[in-house]
C-alpha atoms as a PDB file:
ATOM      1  CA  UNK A   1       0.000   0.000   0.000  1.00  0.00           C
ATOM      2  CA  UNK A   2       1.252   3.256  -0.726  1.00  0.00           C
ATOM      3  CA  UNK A   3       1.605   6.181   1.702  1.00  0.00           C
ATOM      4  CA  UNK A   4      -1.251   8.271   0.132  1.00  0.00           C
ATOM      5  CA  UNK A   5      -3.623   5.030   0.084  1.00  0.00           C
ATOM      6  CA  UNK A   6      -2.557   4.391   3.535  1.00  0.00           C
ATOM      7  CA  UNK A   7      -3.567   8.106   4.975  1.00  0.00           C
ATOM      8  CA  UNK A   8      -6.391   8.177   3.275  1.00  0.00           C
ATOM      9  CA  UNK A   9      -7.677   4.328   3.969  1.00  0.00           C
ATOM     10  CA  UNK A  10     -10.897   4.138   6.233  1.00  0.00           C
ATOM     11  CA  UNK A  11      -9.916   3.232   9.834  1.00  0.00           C
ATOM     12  CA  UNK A  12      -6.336   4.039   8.865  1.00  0.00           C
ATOM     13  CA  UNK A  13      -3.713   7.063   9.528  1.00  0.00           C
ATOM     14  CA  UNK A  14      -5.329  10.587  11.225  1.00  0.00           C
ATOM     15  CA  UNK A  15      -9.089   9.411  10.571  1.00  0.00           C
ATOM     16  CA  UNK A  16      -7.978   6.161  13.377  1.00  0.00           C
ATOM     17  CA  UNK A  17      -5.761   8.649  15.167  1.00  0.00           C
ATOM     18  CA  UNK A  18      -8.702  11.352  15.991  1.00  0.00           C
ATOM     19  CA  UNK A  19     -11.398   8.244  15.919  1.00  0.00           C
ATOM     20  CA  UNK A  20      -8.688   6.427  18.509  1.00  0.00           C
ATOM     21  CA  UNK A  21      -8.394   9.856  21.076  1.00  0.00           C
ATOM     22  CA  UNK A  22     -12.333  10.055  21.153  1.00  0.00           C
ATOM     23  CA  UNK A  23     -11.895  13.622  18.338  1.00  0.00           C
ATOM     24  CA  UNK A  24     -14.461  14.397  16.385  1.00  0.00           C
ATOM     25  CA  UNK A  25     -13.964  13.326  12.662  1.00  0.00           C
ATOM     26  CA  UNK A  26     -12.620  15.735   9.701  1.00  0.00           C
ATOM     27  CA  UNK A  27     -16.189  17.703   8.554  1.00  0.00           C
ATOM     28  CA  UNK A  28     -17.791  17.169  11.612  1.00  0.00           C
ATOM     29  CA  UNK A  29     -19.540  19.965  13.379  1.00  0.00           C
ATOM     30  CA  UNK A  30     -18.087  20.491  17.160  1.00  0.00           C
ATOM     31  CA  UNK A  31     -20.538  21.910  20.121  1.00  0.00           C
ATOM     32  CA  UNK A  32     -18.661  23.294  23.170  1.00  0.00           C
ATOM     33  CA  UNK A  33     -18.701  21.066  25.684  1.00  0.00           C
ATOM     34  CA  UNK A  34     -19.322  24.348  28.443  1.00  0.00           C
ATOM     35  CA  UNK A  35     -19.807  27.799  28.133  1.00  0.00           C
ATOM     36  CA  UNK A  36     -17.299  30.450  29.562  1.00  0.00           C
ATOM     37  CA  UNK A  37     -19.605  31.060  32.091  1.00  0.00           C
ATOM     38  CA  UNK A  38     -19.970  27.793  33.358  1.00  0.00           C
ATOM     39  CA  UNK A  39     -16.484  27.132  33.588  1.00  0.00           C
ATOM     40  CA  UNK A  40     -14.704  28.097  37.295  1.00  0.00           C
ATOM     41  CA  UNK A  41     -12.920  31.080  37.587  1.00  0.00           C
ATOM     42  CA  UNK A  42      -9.145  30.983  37.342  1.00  0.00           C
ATOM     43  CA  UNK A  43      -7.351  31.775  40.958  1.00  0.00           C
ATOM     44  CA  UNK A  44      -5.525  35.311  40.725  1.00  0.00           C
ATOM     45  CA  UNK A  45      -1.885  34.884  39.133  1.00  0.00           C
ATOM     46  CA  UNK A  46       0.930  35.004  41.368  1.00  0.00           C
ATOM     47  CA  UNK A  47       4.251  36.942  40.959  1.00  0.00           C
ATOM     48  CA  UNK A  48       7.966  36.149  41.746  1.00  0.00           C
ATOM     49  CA  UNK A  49      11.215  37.187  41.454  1.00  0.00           C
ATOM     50  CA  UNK A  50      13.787  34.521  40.849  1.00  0.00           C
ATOM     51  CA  UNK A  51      17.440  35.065  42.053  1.00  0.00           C
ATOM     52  CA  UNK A  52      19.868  32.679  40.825  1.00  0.00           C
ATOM     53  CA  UNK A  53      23.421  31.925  42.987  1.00  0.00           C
ATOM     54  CA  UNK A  54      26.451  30.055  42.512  1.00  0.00           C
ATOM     55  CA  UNK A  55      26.056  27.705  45.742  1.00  0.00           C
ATOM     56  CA  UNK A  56      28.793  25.552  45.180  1.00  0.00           C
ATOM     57  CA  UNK A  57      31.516  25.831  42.549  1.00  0.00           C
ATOM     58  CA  UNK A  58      35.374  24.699  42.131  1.00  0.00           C
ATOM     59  CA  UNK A  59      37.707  27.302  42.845  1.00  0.00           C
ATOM     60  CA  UNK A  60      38.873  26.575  39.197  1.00  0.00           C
ATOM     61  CA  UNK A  61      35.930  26.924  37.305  1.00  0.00           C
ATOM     62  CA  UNK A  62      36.027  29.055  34.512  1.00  0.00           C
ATOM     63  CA  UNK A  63      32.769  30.239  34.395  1.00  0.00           C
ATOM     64  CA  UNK A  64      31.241  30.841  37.601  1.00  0.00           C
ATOM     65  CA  UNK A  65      32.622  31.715  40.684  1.00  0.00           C
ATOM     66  CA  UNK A  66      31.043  30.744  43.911  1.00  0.00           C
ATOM     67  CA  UNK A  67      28.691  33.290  45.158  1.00  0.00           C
ATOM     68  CA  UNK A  68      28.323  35.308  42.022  1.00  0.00           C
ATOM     69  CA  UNK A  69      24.403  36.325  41.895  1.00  0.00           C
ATOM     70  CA  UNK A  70      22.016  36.845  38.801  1.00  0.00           C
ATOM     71  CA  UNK A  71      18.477  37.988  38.308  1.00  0.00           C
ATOM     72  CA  UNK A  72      16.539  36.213  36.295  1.00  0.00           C
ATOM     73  CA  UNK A  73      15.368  37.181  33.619  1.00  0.00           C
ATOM     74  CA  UNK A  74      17.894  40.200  33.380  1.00  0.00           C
ATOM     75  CA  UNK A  75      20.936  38.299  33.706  1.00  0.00           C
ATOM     76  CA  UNK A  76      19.652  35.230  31.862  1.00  0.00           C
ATOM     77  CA  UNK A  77      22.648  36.199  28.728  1.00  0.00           C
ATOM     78  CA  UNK A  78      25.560  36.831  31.582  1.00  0.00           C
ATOM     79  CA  UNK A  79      25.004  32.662  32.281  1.00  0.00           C
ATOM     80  CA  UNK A  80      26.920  30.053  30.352  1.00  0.00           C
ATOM     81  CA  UNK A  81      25.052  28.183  28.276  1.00  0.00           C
ATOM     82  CA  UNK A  82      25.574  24.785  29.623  1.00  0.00           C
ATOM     83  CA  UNK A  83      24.291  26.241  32.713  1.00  0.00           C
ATOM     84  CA  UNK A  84      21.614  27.572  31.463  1.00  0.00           C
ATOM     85  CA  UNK A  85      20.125  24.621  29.553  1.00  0.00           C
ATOM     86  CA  UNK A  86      19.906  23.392  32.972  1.00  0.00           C
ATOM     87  CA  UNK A  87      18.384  25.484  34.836  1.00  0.00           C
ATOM     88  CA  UNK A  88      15.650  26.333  32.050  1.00  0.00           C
ATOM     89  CA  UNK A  89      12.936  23.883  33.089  1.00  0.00           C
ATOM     90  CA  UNK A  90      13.290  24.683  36.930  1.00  0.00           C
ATOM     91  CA  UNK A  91      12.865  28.286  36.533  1.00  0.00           C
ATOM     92  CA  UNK A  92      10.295  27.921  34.406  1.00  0.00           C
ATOM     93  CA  UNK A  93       8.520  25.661  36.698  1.00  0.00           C
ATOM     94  CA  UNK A  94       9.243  27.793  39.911  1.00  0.00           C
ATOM     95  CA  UNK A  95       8.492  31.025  37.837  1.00  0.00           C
ATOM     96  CA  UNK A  96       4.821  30.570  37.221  1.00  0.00           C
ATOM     97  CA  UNK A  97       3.608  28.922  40.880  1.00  0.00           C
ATOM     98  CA  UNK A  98       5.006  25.135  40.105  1.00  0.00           C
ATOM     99  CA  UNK A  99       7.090  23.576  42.465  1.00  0.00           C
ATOM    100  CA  UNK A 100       9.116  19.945  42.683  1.00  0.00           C
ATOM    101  CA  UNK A 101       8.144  17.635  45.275  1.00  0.00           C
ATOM    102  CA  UNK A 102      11.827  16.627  46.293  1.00  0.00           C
ATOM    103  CA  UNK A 103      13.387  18.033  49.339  1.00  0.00           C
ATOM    104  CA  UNK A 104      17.126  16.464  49.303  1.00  0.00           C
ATOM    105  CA  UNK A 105      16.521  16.125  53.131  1.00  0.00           C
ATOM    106  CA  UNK A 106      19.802  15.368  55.262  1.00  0.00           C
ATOM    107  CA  UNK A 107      22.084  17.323  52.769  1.00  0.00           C
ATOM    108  CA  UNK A 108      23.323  20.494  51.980  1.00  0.00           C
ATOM    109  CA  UNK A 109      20.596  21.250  48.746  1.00  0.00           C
ATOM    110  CA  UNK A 110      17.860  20.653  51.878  1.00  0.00           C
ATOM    111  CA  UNK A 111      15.116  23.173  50.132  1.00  0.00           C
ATOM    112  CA  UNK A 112      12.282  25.406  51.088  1.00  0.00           C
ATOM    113  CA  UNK A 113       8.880  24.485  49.919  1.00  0.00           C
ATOM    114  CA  UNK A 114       6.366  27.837  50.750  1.00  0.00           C
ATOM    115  CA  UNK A 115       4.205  28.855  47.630  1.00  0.00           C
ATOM    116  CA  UNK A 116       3.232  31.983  49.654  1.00  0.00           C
ATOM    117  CA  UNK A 117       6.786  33.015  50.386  1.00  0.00           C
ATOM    118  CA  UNK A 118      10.410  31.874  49.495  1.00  0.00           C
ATOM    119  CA  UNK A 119      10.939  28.528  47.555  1.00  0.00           C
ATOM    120  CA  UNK A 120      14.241  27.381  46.620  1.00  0.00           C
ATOM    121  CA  UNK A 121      15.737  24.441  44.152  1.00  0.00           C
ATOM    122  CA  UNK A 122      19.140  23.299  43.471  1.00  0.00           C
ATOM    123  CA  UNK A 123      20.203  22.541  39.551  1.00  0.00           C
ATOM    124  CA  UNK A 124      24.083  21.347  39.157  1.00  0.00           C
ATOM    125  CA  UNK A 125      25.652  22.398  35.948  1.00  0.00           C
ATOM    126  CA  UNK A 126      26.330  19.645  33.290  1.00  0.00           C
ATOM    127  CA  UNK A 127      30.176  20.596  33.141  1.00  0.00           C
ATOM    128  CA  UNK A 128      31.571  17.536  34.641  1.00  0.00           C
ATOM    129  CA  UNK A 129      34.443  19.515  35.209  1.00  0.00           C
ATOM    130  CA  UNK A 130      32.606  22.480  37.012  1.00  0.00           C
ATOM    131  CA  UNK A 131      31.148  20.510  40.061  1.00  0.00           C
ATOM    132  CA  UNK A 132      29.093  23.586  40.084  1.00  0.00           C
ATOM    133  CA  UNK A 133      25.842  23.934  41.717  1.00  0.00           C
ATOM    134  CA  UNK A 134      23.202  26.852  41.172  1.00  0.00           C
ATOM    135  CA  UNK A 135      20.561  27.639  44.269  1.00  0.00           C
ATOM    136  CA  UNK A 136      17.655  28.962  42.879  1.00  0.00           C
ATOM    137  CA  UNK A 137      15.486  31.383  45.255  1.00  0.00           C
ATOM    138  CA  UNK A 138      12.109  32.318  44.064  1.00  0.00           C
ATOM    139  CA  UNK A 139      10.064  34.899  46.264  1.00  0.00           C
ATOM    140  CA  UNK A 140       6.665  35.627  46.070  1.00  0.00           C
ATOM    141  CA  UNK A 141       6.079  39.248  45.314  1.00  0.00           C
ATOM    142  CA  UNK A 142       3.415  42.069  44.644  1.00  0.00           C
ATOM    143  CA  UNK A 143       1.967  42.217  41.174  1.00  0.00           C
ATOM    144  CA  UNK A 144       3.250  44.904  39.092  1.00  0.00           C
ATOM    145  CA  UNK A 145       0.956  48.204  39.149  1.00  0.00           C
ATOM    146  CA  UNK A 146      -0.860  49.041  36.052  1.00  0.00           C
ATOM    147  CA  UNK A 147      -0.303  52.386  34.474  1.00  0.00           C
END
């Protein structure tokens, strides 16, 4: 069977898929399950600052010392990019209200879990020759005022 045949063959390529996932097939009219009005209203968005800091580095590194400090996301370009590419997901996650449910208890990355105050999470840089570690702190702050 050719491709072409095979995409458009009854109970075969995106007619299966969408008939599969419970979609509605190509043509067919859809209703809206609920109405905006029915639907519950979202809880107010929370803000947060995110500071990032150079917990733990080798006195060797090249990139980061220990204790050097960035703001997120004004400093985001003064990080390496290895670096970086770690921390992305977790300060994307800790940015808009999510957190991650380990706690590293017993160690020194032991972290702060408050979603009304100060959260922190620890990301260690892929460098294997870094042995750096990056302590994220995000605090929960006042929206910005509207002009």
């Amino acid at each position: 069977m050719k491709r072409r045949e095979f995409v458009g063959h009854a109970g075969c390529g995106l007619a299966a898929f969408a008939a599969a996932a419970g979609l509605p097939a190509f043509g067919d009219s859809v209703q809206a399950s609920a109405s905006p009005k029915n639907q519950p209203a979202l809880p107010p968005r929370k803000f947060y600052r995110i500071d990032l800091e150079i917990f733990e580095a080798r006195a060797d590194t090249w990139c980061h010392k220990k204790g050097d400090q960035f703001a997120y996301p004004q400093d985001w370009g003064k990080i390496c990019p290895w670096l970086r590419g770690s921390l992305n997901d977790f300060v994307r996650i800790l940015e808009f209200g999510g957190t991650l449910p380990w706690r590293y208890e017993g160690t020194p990355y032991e972290k702060v879990i408050d979603p009304d105050g100060v959260t922190t999470e620890y990301v260690r840089c892929p460098d294997p020759t870094a042995d750096l570690v990056v302590k994220i702190t995000r605090t929960r702050i006042e929206p910005p005022s509207k002009k």
